[in-house]
N, C-alpha and C. Protein backbone atom coordinates (compact mmCIF):
# COMPACT_ATOMS: atom_id res chain seq x y z
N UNK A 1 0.84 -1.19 0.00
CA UNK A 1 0.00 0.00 0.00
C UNK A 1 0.88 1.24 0.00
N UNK A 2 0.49 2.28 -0.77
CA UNK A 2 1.01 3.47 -0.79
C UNK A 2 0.29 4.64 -0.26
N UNK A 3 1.24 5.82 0.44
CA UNK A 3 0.65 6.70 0.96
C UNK A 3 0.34 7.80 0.20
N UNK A 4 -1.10 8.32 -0.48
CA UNK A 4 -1.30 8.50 -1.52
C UNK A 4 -1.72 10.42 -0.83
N UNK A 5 -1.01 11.66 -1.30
CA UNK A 5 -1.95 13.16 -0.40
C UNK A 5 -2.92 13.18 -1.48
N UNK A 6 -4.49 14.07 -1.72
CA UNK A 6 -5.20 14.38 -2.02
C UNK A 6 -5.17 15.69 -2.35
N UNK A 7 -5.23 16.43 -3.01
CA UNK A 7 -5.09 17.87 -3.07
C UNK A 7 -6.70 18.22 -3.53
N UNK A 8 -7.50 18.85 -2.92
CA UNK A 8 -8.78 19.29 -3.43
C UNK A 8 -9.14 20.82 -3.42
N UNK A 9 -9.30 21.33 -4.60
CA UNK A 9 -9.96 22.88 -4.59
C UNK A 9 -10.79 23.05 -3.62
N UNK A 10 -10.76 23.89 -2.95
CA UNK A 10 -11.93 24.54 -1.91
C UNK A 10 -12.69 25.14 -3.03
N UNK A 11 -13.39 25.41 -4.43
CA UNK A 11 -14.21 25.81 -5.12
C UNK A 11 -14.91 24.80 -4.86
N UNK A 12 -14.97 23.59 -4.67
CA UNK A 12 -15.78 22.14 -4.23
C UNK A 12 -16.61 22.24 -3.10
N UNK A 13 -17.46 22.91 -2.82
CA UNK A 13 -18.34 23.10 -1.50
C UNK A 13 -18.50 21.83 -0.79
N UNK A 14 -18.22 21.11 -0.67
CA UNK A 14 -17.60 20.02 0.00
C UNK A 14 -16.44 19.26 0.46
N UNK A 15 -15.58 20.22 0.01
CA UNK A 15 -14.35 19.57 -0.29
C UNK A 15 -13.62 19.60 1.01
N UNK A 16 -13.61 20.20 2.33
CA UNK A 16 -13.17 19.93 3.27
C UNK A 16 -13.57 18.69 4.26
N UNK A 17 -15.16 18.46 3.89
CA UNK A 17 -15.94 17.52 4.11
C UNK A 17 -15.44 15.94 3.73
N UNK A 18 -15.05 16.17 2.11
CA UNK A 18 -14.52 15.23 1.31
C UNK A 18 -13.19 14.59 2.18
N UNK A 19 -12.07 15.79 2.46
CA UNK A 19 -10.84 15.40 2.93
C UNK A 19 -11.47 14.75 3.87
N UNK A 20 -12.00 15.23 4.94
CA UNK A 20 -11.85 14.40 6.26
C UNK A 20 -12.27 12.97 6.48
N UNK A 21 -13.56 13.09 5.58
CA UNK A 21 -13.77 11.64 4.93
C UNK A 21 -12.97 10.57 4.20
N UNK A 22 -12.10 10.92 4.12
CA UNK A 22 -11.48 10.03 3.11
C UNK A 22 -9.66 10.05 3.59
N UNK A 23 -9.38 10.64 4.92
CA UNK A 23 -8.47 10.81 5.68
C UNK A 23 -8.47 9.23 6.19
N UNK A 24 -7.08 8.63 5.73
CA UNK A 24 -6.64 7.40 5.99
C UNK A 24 -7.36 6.31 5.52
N UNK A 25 -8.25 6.37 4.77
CA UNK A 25 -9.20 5.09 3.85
C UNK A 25 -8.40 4.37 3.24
N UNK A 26 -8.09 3.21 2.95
CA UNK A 26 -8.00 2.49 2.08
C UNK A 26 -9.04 2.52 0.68
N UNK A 27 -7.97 2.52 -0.55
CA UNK A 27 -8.58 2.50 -1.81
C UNK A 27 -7.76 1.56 -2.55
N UNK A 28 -8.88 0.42 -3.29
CA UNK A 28 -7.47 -0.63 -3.96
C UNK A 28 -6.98 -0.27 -5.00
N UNK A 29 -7.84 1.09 -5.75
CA UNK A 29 -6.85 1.08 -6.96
C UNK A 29 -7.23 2.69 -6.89
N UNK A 30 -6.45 3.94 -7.40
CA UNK A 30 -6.51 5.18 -7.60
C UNK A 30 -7.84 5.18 -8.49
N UNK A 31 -8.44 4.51 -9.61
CA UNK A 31 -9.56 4.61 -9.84
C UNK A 31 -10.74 4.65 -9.19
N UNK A 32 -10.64 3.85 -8.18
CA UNK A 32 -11.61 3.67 -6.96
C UNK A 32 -11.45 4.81 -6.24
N UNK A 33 -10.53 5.85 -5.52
CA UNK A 33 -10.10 6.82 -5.41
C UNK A 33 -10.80 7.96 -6.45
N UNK A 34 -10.63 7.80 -7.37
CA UNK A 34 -11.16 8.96 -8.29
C UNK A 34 -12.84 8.61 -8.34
N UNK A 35 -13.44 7.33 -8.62
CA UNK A 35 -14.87 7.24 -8.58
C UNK A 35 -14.92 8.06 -7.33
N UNK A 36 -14.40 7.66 -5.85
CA UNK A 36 -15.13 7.87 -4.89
C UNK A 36 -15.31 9.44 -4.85
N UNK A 37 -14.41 10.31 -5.74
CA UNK A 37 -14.13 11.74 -5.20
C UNK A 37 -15.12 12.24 -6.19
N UNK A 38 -15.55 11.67 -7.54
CA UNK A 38 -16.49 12.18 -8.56
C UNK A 38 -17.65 12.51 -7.52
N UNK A 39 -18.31 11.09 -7.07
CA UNK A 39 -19.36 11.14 -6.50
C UNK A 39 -19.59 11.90 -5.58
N UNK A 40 -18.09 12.14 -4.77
CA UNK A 40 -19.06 13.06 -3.26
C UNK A 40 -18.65 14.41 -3.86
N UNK A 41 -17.63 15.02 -4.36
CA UNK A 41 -17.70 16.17 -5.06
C UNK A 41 -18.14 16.63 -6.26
N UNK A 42 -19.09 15.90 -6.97
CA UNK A 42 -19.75 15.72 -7.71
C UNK A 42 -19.29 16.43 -9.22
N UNK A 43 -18.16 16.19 -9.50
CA UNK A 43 -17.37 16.51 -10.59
C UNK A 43 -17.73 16.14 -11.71
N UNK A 44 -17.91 16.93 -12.19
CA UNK A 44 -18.55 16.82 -14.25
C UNK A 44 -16.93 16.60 -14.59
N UNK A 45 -16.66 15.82 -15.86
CA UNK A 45 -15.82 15.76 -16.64
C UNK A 45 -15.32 16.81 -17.05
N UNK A 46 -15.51 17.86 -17.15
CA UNK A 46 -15.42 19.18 -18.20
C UNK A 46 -14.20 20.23 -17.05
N UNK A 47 -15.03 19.89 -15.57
CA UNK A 47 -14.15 20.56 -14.73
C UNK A 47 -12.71 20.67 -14.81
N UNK A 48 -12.42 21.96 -14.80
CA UNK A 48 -10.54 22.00 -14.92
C UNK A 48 -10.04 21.94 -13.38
N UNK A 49 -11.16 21.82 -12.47
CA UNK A 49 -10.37 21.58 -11.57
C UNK A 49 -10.24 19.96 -10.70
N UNK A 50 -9.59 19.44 -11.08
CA UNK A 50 -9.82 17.77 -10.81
C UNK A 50 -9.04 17.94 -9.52
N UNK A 51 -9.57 16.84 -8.18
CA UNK A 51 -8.58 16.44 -7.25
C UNK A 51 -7.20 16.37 -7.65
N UNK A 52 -5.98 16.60 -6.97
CA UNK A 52 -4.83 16.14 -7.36
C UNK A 52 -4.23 14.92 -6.92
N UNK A 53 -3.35 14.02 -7.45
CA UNK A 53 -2.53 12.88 -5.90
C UNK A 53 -1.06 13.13 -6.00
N UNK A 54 -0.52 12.86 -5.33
CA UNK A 54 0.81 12.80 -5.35
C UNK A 54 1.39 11.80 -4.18
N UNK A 55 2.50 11.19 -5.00
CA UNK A 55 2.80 10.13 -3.67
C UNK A 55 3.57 10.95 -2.66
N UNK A 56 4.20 10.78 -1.18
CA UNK A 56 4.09 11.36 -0.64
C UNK A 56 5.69 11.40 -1.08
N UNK A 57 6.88 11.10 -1.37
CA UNK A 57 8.02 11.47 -1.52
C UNK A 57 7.70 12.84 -2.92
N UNK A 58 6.68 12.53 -3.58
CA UNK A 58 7.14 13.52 -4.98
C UNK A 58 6.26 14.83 -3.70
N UNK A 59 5.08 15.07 -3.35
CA UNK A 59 4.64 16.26 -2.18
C UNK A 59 5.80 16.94 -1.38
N UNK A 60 6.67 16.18 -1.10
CA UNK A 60 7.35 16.72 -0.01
C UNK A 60 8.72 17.45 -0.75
N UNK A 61 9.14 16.70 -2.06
CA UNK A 61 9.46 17.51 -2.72
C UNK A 61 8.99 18.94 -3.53
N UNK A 62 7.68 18.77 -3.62
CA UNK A 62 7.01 19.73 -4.50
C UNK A 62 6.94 21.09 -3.25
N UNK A 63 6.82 20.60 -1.99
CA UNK A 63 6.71 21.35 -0.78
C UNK A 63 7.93 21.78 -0.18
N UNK A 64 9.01 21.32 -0.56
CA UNK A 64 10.74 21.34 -0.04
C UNK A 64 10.86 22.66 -1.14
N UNK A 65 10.64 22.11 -2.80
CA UNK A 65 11.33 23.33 -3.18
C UNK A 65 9.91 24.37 -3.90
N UNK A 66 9.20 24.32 -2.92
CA UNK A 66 8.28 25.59 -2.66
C UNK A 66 7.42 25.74 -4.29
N UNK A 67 7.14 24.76 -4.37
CA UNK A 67 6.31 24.54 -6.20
C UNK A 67 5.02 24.38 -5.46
N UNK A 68 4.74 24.07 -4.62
CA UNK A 68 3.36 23.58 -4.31
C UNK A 68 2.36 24.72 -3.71
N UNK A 69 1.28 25.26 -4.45
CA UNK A 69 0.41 26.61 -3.64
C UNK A 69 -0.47 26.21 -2.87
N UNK A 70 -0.98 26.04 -1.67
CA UNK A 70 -1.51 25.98 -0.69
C UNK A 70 -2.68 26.98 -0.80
N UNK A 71 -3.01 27.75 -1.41
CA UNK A 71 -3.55 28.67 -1.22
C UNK A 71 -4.84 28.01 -2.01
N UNK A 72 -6.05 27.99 -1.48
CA UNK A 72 -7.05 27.37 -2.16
C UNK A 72 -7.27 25.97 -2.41
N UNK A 73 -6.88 25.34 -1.38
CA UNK A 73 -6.43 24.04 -1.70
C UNK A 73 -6.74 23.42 -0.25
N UNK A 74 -7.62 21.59 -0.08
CA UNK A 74 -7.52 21.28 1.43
C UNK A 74 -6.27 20.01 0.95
N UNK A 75 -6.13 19.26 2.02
CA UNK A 75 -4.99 18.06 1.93
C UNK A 75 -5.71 17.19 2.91
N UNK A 76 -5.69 15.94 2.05
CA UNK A 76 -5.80 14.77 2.81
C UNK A 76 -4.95 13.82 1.95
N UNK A 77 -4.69 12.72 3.06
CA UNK A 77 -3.93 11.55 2.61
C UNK A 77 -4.97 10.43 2.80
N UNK A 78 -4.54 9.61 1.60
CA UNK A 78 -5.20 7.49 1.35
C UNK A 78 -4.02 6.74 1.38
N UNK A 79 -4.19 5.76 1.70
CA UNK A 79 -3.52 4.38 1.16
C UNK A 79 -4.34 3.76 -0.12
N UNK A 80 -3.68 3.61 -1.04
CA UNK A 80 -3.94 3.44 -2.24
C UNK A 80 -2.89 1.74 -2.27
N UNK A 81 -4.07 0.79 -2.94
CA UNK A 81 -3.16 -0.79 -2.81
C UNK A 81 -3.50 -1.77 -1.38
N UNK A 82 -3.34 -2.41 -1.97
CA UNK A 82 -4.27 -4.05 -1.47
C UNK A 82 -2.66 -3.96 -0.15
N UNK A 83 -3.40 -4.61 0.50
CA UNK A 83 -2.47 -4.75 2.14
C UNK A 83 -2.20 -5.78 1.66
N UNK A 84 -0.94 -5.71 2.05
CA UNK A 84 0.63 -6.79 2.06
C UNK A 84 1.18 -7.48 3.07
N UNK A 85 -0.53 -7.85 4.05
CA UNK A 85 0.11 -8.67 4.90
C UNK A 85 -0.06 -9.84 4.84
């Protein structure tokens, strides 16, 4: 399993709602991940603003050398992938 952040527009009137919900879930595949975020943020195809993911080594880079805007934006993290025990 991988530790997967969430990046969601606050234009999503739910979208803080969304994060907290979905704070530490297991998802077996990033598709399942993306169905689940269509449905509760109810995203038309057309939207330019899609959830983001990033695994958590490429975030911490994107956040180390200051590429990443925070501004308008909530964060949650998934595990993304079938448990390996």
């Amino acid at each position: 399993m991988k530790t997967t952040i969430v990046a969601i527009s606050v234009n999503f009137s739910n979208a803080r709602k969304v994060c907290n919900l979905i704070q530490e879930q297991v998802f077996e595949t990033y598709q399942d991940l993306t169905n689940y975020l269509t449905i509760h943020l109810e995203i038309d195809e057309d939207d330019e603003e899609q959830p983001q993911f990033f695994s958590l080594c490429d975030f911490m880079e994107e956040c180390n050398d200051q590429l990443f805007n925070f501004e308008g934006t909530f964060i949650s993290y998934v595990k993304v992938g079938k448990n390996e025990n």
